[in-house]
Protein backbone atom coordinates (compact mmCIF):
# COMPACT_ATOMS: atom_id res chain seq x y z
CA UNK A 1 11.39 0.77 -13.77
CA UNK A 2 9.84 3.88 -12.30
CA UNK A 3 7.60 5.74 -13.96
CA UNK A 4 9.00 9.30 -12.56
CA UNK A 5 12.73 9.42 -13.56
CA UNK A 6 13.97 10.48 -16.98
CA UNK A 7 15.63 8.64 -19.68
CA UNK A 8 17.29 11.61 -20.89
CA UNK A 9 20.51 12.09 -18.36
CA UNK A 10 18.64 15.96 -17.69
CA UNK A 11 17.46 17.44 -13.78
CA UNK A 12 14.74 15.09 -12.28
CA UNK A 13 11.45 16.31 -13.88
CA UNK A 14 8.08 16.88 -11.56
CA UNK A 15 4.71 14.85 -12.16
CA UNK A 16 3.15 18.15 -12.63
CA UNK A 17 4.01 19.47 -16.71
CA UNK A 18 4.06 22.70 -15.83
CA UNK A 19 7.17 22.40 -13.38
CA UNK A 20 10.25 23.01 -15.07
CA UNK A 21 13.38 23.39 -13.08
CA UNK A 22 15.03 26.43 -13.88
CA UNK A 23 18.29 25.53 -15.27
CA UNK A 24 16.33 23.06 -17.58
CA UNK A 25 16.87 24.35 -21.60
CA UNK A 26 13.73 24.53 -23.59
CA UNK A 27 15.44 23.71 -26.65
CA UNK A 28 16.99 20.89 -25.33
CA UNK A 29 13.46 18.97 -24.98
CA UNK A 30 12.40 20.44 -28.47
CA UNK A 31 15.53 19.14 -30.29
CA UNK A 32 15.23 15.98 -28.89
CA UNK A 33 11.38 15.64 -29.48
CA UNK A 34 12.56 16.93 -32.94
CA UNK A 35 14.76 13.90 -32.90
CA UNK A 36 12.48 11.30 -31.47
CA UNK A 37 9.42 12.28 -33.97
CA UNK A 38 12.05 11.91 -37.03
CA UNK A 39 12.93 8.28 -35.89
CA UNK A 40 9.29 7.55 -35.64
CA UNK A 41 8.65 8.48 -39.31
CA UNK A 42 11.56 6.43 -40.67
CA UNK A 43 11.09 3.75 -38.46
CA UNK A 44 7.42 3.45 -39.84
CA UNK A 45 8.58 2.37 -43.26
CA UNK A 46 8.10 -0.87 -44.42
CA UNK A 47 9.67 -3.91 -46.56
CA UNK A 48 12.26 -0.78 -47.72
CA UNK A 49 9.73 1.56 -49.15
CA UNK A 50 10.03 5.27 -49.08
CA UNK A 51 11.46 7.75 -50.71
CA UNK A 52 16.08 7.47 -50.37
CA UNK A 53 16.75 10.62 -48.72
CA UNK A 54 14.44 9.30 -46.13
CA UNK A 55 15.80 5.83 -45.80
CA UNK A 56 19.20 4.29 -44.00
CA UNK A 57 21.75 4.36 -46.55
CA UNK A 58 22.73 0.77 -48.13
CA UNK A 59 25.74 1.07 -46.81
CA UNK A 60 28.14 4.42 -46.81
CA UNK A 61 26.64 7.65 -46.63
CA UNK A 62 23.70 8.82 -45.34
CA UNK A 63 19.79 9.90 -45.50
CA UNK A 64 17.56 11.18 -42.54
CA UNK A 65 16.83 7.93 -41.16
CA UNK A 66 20.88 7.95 -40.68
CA UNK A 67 20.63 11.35 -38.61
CA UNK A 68 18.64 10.02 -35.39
CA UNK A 69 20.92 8.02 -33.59
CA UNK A 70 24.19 10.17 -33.77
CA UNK A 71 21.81 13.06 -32.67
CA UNK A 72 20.05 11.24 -29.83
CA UNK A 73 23.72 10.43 -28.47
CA UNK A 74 24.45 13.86 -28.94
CA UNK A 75 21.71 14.69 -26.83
CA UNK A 76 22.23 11.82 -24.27
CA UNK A 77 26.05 14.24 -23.89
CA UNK A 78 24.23 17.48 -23.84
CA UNK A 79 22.10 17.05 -20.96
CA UNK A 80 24.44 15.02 -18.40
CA UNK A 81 26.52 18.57 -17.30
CA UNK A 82 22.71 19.13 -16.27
CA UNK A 83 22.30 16.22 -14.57
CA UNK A 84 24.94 16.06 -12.04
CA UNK A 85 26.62 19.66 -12.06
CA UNK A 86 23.36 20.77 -10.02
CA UNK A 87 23.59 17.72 -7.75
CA UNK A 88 27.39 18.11 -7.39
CA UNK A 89 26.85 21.62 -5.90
CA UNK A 90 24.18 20.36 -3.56
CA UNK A 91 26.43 17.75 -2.07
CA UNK A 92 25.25 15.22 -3.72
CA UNK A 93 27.85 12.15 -2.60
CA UNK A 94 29.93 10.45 -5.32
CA UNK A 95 28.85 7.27 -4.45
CA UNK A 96 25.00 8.09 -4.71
CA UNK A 97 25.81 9.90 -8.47
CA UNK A 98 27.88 6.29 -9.12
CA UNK A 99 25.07 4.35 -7.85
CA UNK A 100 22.46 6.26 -9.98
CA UNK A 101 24.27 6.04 -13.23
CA UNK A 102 24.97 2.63 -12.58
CA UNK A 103 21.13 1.71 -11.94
CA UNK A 104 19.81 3.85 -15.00
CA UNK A 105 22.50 1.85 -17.25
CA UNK A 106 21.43 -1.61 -16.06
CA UNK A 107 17.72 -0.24 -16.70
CA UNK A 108 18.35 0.77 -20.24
CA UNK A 109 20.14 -2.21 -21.11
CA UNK A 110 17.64 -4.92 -19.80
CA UNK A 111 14.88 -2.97 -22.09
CA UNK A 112 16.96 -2.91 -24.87
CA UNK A 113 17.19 -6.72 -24.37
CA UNK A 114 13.39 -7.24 -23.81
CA UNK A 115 13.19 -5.39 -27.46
CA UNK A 116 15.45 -7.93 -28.77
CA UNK A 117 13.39 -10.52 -27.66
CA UNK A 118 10.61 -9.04 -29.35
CA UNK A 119 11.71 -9.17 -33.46
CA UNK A 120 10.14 -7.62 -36.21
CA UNK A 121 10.45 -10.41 -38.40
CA UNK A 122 8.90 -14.00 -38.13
CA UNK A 123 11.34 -15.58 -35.80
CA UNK A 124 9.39 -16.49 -32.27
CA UNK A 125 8.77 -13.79 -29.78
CA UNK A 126 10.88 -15.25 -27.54
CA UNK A 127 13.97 -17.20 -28.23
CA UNK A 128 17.06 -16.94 -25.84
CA UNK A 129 19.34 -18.92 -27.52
CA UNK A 130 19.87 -16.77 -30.04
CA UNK A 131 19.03 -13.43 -28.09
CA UNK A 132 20.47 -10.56 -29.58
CA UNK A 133 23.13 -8.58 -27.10
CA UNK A 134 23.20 -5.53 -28.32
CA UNK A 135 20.91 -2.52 -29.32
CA UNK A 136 20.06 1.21 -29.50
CA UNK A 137 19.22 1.12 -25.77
CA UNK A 138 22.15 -0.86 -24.89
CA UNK A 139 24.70 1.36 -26.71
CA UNK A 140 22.86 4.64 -25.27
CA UNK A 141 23.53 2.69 -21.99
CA UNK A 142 27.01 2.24 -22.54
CA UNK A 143 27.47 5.23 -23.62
CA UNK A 144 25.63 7.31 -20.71
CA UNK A 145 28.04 5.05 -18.36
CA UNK A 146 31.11 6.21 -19.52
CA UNK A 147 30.84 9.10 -20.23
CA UNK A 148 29.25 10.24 -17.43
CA UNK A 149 31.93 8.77 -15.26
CA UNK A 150 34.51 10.67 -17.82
CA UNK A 151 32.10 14.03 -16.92
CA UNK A 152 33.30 13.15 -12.84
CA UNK A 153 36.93 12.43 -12.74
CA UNK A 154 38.11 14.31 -16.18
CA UNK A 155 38.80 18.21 -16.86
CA UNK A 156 37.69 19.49 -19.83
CA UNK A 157 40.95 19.27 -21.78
CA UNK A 158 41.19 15.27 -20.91
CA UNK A 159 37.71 15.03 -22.26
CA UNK A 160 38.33 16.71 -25.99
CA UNK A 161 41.82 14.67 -26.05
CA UNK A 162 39.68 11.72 -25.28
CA UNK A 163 37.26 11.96 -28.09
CA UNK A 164 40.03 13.00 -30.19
CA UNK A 165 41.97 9.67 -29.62
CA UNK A 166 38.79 7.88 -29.58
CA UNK A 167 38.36 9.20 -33.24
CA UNK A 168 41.63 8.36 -34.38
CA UNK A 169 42.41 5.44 -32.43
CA UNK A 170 39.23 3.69 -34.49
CA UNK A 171 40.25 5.13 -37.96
CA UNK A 172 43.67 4.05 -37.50
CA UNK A 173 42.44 0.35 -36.31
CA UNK A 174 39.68 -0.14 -39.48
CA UNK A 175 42.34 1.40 -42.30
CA UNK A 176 45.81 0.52 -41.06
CA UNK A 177 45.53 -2.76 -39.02
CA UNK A 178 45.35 -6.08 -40.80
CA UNK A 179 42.11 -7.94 -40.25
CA UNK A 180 43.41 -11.89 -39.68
CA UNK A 181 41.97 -13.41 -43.28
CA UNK A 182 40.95 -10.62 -44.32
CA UNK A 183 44.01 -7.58 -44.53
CA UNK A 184 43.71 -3.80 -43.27
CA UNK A 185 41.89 -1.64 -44.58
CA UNK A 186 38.36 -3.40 -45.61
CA UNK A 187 35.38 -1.09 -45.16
CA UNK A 188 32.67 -3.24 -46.50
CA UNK A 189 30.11 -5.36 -44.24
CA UNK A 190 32.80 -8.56 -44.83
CA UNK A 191 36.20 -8.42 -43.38
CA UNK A 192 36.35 -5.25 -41.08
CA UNK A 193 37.28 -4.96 -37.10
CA UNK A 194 33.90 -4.34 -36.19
CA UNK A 195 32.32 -7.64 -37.58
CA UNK A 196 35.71 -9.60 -36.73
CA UNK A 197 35.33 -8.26 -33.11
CA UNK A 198 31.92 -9.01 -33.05
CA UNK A 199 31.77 -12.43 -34.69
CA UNK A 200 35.00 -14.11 -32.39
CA UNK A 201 32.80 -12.47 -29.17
CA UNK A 202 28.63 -12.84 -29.75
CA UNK A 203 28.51 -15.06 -32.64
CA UNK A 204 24.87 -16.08 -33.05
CA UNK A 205 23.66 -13.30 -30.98
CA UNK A 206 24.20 -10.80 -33.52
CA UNK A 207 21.36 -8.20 -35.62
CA UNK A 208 22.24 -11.06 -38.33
CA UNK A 209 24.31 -14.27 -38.58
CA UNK A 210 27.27 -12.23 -39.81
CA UNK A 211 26.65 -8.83 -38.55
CA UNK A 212 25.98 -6.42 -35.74
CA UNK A 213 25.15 -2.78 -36.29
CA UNK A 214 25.44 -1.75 -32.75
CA UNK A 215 28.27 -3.85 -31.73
CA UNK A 216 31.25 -3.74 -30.01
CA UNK A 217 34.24 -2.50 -31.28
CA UNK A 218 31.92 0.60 -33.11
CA UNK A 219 30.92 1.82 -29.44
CA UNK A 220 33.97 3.53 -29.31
CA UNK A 221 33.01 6.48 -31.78
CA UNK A 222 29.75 6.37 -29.89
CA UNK A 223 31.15 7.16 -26.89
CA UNK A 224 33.03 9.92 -28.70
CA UNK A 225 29.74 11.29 -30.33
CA UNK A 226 28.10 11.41 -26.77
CA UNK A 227 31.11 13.22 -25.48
CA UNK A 228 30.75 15.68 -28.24
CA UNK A 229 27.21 16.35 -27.15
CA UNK A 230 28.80 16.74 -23.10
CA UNK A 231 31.22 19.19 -24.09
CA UNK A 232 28.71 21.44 -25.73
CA UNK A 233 26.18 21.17 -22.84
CA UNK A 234 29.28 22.40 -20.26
CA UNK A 235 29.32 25.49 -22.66
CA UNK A 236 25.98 26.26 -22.68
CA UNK A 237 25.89 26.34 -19.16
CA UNK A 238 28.66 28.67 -18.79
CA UNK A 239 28.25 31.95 -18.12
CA UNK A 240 29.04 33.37 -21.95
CA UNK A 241 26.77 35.50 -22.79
CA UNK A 242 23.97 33.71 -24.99
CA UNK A 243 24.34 35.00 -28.21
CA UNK A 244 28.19 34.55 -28.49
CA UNK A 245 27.17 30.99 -27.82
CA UNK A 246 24.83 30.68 -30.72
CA UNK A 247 27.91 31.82 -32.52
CA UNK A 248 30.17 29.87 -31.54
CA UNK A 249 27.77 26.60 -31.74
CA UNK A 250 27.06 27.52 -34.94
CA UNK A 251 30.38 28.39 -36.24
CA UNK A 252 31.74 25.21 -34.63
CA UNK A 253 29.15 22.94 -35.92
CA UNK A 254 29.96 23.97 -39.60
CA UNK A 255 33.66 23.34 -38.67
CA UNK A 256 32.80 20.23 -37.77
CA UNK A 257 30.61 19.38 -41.03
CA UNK A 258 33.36 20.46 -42.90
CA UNK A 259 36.21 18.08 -41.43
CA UNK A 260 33.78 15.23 -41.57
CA UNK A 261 33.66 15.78 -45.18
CA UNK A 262 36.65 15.89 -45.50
CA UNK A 263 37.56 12.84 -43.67
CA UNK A 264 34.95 11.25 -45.44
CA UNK A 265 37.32 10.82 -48.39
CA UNK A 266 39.11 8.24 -46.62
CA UNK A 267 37.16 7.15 -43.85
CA UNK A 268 33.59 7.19 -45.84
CA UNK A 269 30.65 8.70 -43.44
CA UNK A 270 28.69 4.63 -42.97
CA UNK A 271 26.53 4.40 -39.98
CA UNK A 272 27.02 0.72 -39.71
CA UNK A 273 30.80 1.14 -38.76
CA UNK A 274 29.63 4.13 -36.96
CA UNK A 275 32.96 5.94 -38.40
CA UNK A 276 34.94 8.97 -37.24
CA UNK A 277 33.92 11.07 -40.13
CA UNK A 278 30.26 10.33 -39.44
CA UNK A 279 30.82 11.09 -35.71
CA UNK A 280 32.24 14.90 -36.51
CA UNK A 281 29.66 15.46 -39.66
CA UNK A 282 26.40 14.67 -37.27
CA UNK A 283 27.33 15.86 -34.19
CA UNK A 284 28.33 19.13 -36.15
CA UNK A 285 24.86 19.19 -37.54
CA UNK A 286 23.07 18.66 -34.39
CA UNK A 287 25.07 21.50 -32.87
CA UNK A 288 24.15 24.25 -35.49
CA UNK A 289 20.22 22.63 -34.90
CA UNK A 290 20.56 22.51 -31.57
CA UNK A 291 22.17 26.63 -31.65
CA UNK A 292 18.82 27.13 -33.91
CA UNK A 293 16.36 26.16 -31.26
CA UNK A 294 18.47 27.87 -28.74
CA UNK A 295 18.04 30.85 -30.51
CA UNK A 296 14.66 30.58 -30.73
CA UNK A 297 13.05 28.83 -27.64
CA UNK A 298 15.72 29.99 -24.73
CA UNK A 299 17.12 33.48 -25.85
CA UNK A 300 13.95 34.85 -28.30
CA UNK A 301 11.30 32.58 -26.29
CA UNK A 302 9.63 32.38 -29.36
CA UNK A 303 7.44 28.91 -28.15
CA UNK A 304 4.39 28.45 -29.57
CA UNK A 305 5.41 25.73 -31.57
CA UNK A 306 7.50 23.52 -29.03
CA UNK A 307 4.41 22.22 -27.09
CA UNK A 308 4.76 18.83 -29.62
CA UNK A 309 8.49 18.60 -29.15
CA UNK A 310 8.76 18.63 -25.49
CA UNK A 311 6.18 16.22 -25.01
CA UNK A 312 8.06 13.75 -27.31
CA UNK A 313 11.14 14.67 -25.08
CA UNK A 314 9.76 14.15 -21.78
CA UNK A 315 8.90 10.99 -22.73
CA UNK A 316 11.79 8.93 -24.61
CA UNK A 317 11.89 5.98 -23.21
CA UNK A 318 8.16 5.32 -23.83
CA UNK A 319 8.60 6.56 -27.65
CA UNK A 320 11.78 3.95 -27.81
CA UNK A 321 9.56 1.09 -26.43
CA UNK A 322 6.35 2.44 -27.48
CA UNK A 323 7.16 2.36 -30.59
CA UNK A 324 9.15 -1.18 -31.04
CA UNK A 325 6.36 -2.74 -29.60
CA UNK A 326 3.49 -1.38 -31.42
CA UNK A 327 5.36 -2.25 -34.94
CA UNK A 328 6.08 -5.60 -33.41
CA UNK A 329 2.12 -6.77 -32.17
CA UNK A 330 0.92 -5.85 -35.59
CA UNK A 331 3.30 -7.44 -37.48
CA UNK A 332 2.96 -10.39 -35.60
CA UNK A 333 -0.70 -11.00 -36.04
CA UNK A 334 -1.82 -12.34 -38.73
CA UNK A 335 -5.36 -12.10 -41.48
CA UNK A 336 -5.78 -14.27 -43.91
CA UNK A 337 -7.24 -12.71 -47.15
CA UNK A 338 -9.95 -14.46 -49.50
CA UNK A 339 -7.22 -16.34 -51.66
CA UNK A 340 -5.90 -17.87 -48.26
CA UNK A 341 -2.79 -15.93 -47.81
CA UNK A 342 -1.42 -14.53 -44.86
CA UNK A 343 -0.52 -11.03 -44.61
CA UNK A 344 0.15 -9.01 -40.69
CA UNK A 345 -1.68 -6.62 -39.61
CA UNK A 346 1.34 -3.91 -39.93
CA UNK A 347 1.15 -4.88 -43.86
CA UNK A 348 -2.65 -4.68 -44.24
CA UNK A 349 -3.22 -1.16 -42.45
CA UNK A 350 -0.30 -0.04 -44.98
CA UNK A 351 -1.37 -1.52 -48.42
CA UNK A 352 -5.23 -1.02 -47.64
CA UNK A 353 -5.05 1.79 -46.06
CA UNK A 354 -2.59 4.11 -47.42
CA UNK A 355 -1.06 2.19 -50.72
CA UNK A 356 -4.12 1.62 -52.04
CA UNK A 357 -5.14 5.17 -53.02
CA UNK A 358 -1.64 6.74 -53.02
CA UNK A 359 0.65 3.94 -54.72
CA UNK A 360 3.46 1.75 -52.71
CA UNK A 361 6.11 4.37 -52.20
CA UNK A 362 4.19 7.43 -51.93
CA UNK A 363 2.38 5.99 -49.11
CA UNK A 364 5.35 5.56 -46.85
CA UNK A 365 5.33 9.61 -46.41
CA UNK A 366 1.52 9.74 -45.52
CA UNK A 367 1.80 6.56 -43.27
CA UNK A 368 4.84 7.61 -41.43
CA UNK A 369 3.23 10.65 -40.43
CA UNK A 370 0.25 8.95 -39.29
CA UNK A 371 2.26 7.15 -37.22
CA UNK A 372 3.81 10.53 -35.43
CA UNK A 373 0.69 11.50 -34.81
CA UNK A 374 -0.56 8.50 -33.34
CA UNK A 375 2.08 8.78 -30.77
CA UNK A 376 1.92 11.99 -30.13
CA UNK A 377 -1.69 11.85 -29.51
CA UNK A 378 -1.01 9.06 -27.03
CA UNK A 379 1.83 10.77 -25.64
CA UNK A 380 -0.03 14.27 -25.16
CA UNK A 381 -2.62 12.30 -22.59
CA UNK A 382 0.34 10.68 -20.65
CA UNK A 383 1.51 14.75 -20.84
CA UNK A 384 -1.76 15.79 -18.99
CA UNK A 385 -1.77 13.16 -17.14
CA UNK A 386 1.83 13.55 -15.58
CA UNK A 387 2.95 10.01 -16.13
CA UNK A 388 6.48 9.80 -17.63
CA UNK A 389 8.14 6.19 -18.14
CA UNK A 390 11.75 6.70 -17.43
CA UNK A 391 14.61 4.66 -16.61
């Protein structure tokens, strides 16, 4: 894994962080910093404390915790026009584009698979036969694969019928089609495709003995979120002029919203199915935030406050595995207190240090934020150092 190629599918990036190609968007970095400092602070939350609008939702719906993923997909879509439009106009061969996408999604995959073997819980750090298969990294993998190939060989009107049949294709296969056992139509975590799917394929190597949030089947709408985000970043580097494309972005976006709401009635927005509705409600809200920082950092250049953002952007894969394996090391070493229990060092810094003075659930807003900071702080030096761990 080299340490000077990006994770995010944008134009190669110097050593030196003051060297910004020019076709590179500001606001791209800052909404995906934006993105990658909101998973830190839900992902710091422990044993399900913190406040609900902050949390995963149990099941359908959605909180902020629920918002990360779809975005960072999004984003993944956004910045691949950037990636290979620029090389396709230098002559930049097919088969060297092929062989680069190729590389970066074997890369992403294979961490995503060194996180799995690395659990949060008390199972052993390393225990193959029971690995799980799939992941965040490993869908964004799949997911920069295909559609990137899409972005080569399709025009733009086979890519928006694409994600359109992608959409429906999956909402017509979890309502209408009989589940064997089970009967069509079942949108709770027994008795749907995606566990079906996932179950007959990768049973035992699943997030749980019965489930898999990331899975198979639920990669399609993924791949239709990413393309989402792809379409909107061959807009923004058309030749519109800027404003109409805030407009537009943020008109669409709403649109968007709207229709996922809508679906929503019968195809509930759930995160864990990864459903169509969910797919056109968050990628319509990352496109009106996205036509916000636009606004702001590209047309207005209005910066001061994106130095934060774009170093969490520039340096995604390290927050991804940064991250998992900080939570991980603590939790797996263990104190034992004066009346002989154990309790990991993840726990201890939480109750002792935060709970203690501002009460169990309170504390997960103070803590998470700590946690931010931590990495940005460790982040910033990498920054001014000009290391960047990329795929």
């Amino acid at each position: 894994m080299s340490t000077m190629t990006k994770l995010d599918a944008s134009p190669g990036v110097s050593t030196s962080p003051s060297a910004r190609p020019k076709e590179r968007l500001l606001s791209l970095d800052v909404f995906r910093g934006l993105t990658l400092a909101a998973m830190v602070f839900v992902n710091a939350h422990i044993d399900g404390l913190g406040y609900r609008p902050i949390m995963h939702a149990g099941w359908h719906g959605w909180g902020l915790a629920d918002l990360c993923f779809p975005f960072f997909l999004f984003i993944v879509g956004v910045a691949i026009p950037y990636a290979f439009a620029g090389r396709l106009e230098r002559g930049v061969s097919r088969r060297d584009l092929y062989t680069h996408i190729l590389s970066r999604t074997v890369i992403l995959f294979a961490c995503g698979l060194f996180q799995n073997c690395i659990p949060l819980d008390d199972h052993p750090w390393f225990h193959f036969s029971d690995l799980r298969i799939f992941g965040v990294l490993q869908r964004i993998a799949l997911c920069y694969l295909i559609v990137s190939v899409i972005y080569l060989n399709v025009k733009s009107r086979g890519q928006a019928i694409i994600t359109a049949s992608l959409l429906v294709f999956y909402f017509i296969m979890l309502k209408f089609v009989p589940v064997p056992g089970h009967g069509a139509g079942i949108l709770q975590p027994d008795g749907n495709w995606v566990q079906y799917i996932d179950l007959h394929l990768m049973r035992g190597h699943l997030q749980s003995a019965n489930w898999e949030g990331k899975g198979l089947l639920s990669t399609l709408p993924a791949i239709a979120n990413t393309l989402i985000g792809m379409i909107v970043g061959q807009h923004l580097r058309s030749s519109r002029p800027a404003l109409e494309k805030v407009a537009q972005f943020f008109l669409t976006g709403n649109v968007l919203m709207f229709l996922g709401l809508v679906w929503s009635i019968w195809f509930p927005i759930n995160q864990n199915l990864w459903t169509s509705s969910l797919v056109l409600f968050m990628c319509g809200m990352a496109m009106v935030i996205l036509a916000g920082c636009y606004y702001v950092a590209d047309i207005r250049k209005i910066s001061w406050w994106t130095k934060p953002f774009v170093i969490l952007g520039l340096n995604s894969l390290t927050v991804f595995m940064g991250t998992w394996l900080f939570m991980s090391v603590l939790a797996k070493i263990k104190l034992h207190q004066a009346n002989g229990a154990a309790i990991s060092v993840w726990h201890l810094i939480y109750y002792r240090g935060f709970a203690s003075w501002a009460g169990p659930v309170p504390a997960s807003v103070p803590f998470a934020f700590a946690n931010v900071l931590l990495f940005l702080g460790i982040l910033t030096l990498m920054y001014r150092k000009g290391i960047f761990l990329k795929a």
